[in-house]
Protein backbone atom coordinates (compact mmCIF):
# COMPACT_ATOMS: atom_id res chain seq x y z
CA UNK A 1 -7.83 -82.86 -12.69
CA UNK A 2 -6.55 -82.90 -16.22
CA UNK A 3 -8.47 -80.30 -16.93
CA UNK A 4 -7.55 -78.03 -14.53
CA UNK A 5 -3.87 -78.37 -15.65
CA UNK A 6 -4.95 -77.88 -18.96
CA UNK A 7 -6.64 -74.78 -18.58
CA UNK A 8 -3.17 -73.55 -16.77
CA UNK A 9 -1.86 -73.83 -20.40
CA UNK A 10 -3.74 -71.79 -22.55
CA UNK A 11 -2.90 -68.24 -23.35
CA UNK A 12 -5.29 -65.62 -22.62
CA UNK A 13 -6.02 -64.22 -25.92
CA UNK A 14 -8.77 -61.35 -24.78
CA UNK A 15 -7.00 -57.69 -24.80
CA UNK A 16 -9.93 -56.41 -23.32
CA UNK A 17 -10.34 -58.91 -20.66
CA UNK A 18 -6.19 -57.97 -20.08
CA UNK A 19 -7.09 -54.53 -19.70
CA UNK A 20 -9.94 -55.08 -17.08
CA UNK A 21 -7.41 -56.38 -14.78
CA UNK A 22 -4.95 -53.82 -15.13
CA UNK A 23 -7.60 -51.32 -14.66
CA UNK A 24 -8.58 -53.32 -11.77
CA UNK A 25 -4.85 -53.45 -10.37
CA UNK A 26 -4.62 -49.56 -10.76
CA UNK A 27 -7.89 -48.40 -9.25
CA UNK A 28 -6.86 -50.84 -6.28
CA UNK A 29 -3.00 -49.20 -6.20
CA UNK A 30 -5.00 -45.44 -6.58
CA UNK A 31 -7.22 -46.32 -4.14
CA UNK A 32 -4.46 -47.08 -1.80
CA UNK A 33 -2.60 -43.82 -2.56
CA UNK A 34 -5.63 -41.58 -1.70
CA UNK A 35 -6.61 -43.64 1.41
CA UNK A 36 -3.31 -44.82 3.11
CA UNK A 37 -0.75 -42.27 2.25
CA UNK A 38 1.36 -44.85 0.15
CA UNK A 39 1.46 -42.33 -2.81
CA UNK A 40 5.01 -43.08 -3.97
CA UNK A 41 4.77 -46.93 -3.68
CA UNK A 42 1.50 -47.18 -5.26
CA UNK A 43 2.09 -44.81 -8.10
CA UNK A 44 5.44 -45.88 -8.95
CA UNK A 45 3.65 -49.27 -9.34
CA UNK A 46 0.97 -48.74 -11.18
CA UNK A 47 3.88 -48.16 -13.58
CA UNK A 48 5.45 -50.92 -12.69
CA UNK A 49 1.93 -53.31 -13.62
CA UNK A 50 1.37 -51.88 -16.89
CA UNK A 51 4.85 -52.18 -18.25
CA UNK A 52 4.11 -55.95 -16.66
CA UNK A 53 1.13 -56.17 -18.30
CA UNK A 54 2.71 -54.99 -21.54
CA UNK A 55 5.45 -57.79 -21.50
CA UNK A 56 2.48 -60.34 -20.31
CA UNK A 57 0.90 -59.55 -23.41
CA UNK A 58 3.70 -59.73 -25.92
CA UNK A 59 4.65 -62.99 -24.46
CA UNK A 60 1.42 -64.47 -23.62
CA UNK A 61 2.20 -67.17 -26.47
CA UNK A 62 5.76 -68.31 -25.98
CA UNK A 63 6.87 -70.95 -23.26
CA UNK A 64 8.11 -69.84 -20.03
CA UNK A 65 12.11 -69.41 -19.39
CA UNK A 66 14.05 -71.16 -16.55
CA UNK A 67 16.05 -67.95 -16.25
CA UNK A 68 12.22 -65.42 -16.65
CA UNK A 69 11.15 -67.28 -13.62
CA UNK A 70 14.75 -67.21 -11.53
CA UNK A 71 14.26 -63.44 -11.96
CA UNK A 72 10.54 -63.25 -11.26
CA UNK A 73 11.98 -65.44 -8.09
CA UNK A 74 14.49 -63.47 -7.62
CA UNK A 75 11.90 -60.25 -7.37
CA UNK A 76 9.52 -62.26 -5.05
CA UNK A 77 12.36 -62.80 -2.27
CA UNK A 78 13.65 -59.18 -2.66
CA UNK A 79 10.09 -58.32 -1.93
CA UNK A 80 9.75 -60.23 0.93
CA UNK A 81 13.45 -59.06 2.53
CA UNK A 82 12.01 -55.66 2.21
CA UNK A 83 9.08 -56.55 4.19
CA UNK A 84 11.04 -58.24 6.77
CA UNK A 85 13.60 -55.61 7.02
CA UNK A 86 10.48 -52.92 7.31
CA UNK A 87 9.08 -55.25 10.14
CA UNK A 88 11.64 -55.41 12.26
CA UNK A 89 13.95 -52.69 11.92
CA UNK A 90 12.08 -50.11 9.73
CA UNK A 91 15.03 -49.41 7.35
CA UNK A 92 12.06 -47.98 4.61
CA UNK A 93 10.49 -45.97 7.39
CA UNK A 94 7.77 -48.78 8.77
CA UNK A 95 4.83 -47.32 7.02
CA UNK A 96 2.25 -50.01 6.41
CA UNK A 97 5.05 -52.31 5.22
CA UNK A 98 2.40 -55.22 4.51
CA UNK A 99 0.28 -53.12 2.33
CA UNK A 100 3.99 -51.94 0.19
CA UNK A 101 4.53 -55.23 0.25
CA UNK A 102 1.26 -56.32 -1.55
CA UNK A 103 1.21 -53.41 -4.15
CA UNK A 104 5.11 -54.34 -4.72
CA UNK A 105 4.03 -58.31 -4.80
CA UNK A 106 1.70 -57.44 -7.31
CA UNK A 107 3.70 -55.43 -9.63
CA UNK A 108 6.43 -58.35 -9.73
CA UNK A 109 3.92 -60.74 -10.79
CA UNK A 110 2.24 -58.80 -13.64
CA UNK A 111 4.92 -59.86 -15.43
CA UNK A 112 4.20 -63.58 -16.19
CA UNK A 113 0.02 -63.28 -16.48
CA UNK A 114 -0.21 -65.86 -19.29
CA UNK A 115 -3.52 -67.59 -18.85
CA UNK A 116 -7.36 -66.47 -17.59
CA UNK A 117 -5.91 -68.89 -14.21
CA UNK A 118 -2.99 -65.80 -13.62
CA UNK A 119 -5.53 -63.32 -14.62
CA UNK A 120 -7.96 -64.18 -12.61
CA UNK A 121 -5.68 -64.15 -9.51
CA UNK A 122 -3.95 -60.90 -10.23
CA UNK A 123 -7.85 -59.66 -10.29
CA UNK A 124 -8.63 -61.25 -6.78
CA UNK A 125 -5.18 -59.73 -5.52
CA UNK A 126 -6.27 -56.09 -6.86
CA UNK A 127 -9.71 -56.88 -4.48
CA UNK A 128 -7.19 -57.61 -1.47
CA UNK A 129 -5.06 -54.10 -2.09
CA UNK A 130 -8.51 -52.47 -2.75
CA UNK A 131 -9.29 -54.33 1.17
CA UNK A 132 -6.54 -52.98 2.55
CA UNK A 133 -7.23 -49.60 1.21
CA UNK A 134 -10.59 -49.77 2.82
CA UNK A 135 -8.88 -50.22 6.12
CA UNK A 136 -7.62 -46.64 5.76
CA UNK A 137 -10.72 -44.90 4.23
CA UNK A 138 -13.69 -44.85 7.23
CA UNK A 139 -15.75 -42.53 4.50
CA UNK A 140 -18.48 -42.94 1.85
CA UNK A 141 -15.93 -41.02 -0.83
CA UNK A 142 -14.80 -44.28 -1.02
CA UNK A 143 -17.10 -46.11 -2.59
CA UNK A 144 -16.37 -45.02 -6.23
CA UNK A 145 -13.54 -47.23 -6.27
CA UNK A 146 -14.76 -50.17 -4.87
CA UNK A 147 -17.82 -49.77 -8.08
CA UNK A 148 -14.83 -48.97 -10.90
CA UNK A 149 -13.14 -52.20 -9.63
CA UNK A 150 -16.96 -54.42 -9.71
CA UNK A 151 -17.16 -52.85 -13.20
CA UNK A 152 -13.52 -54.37 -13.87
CA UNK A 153 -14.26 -57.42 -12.59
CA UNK A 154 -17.69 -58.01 -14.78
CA UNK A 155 -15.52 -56.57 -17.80
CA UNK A 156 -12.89 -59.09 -17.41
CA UNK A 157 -15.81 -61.73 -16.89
CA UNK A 158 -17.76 -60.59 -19.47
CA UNK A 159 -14.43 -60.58 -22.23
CA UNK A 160 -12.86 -63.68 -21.18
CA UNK A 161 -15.67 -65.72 -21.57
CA UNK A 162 -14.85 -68.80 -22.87
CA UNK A 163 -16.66 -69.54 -26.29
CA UNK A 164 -18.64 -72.61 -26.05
CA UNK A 165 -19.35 -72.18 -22.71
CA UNK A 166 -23.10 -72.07 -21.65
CA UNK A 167 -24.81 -70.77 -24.23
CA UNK A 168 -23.69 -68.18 -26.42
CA UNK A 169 -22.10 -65.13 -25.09
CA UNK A 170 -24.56 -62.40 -23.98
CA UNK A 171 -25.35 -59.06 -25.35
CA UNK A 172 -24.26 -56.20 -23.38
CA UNK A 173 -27.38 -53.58 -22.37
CA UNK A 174 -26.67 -49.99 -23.81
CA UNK A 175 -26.27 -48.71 -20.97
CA UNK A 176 -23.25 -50.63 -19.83
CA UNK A 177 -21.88 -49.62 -22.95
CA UNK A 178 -21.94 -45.75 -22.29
CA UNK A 179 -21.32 -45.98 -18.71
């Protein structure tokens, strides 16, 4: 159990493992655009994530504040009051209100991704908008997306890999390089 907490802890160090999620989170967000009409809310946050991601980075190494998380609490139940008000009385319209909620969940929490734990999660919550987009798409012209965000995934995998884990870390084929 200690180590579990432990690995909580440590800063993600890996830029390249950083960027595979964000270019998971925005293939899942464009992927929602094409297929579910949410091209505003999914646009606006893609933004939104890689502004978090920028601030993630920058302060990937210094402790958390009591007032950074009141705001990224703050965010969370402002999210959820929009989905709640979009439930029940449609004040944004009533357009797929839990899939806006998800894109707008995930924007709010790029902004404190400190360790491989946060990345890792923000990378299985891309996979859920990505799901959601799916819903919408009922055609094969789909499919490139759901390959970019595998190839995400294995990049983040493949960059994050802790050193001293298994063996060391394996060579990449060519062709993975140039595709």
């Amino acid at each position: 159990m200690r180590r579990l907490a432990q690995g909580a802890r440590i800063p993600e160090q890996s830029l390249n493992g950083r960027l595979a999620v964000f270019g998971a989170a925005a293939i899942a967000d464009l992927a929602m655009a094409v297929t579910a009409g949410a091209t505003l809310t999914a646009l606006v946050c893609v933004a939104l994530v890689g502004v978090g991601h920028r601030v993630s980075w920058r302060g990937r190494d210094k402790p958390r504040t009591p007032a950074g998380q009141a705001v990224l609490g703050a965010l969370v139940l402002a999210c959820l009051a929009y989905l709640v008000a979009d439930l029940t009385i449609g004040v944004f319209g009533g357009a797929l209100p839990q899939a806006k909620f998800a894109v707008l969940m995930q924007a709010v929490t790029s902004f404190d991704l400190k360790s491989r734990r946060n990345l890792f999660t923000h990378l299985w919550h891309s996979a859920l908008i990505l799901y959601v987009g799916a819903l919408f798409a009922w055609n094969p012209y789909f499919l490139p997306f759901v390959l970019a965000w595998a190839g995400c995934l294995f990049a983040f995998l493949y960059f994050t890999r802790r050193e001293g884990s298994r063996g060391p870390r394996p060579r990449l084929a060519r062709w993975t390089v140039a595709w």
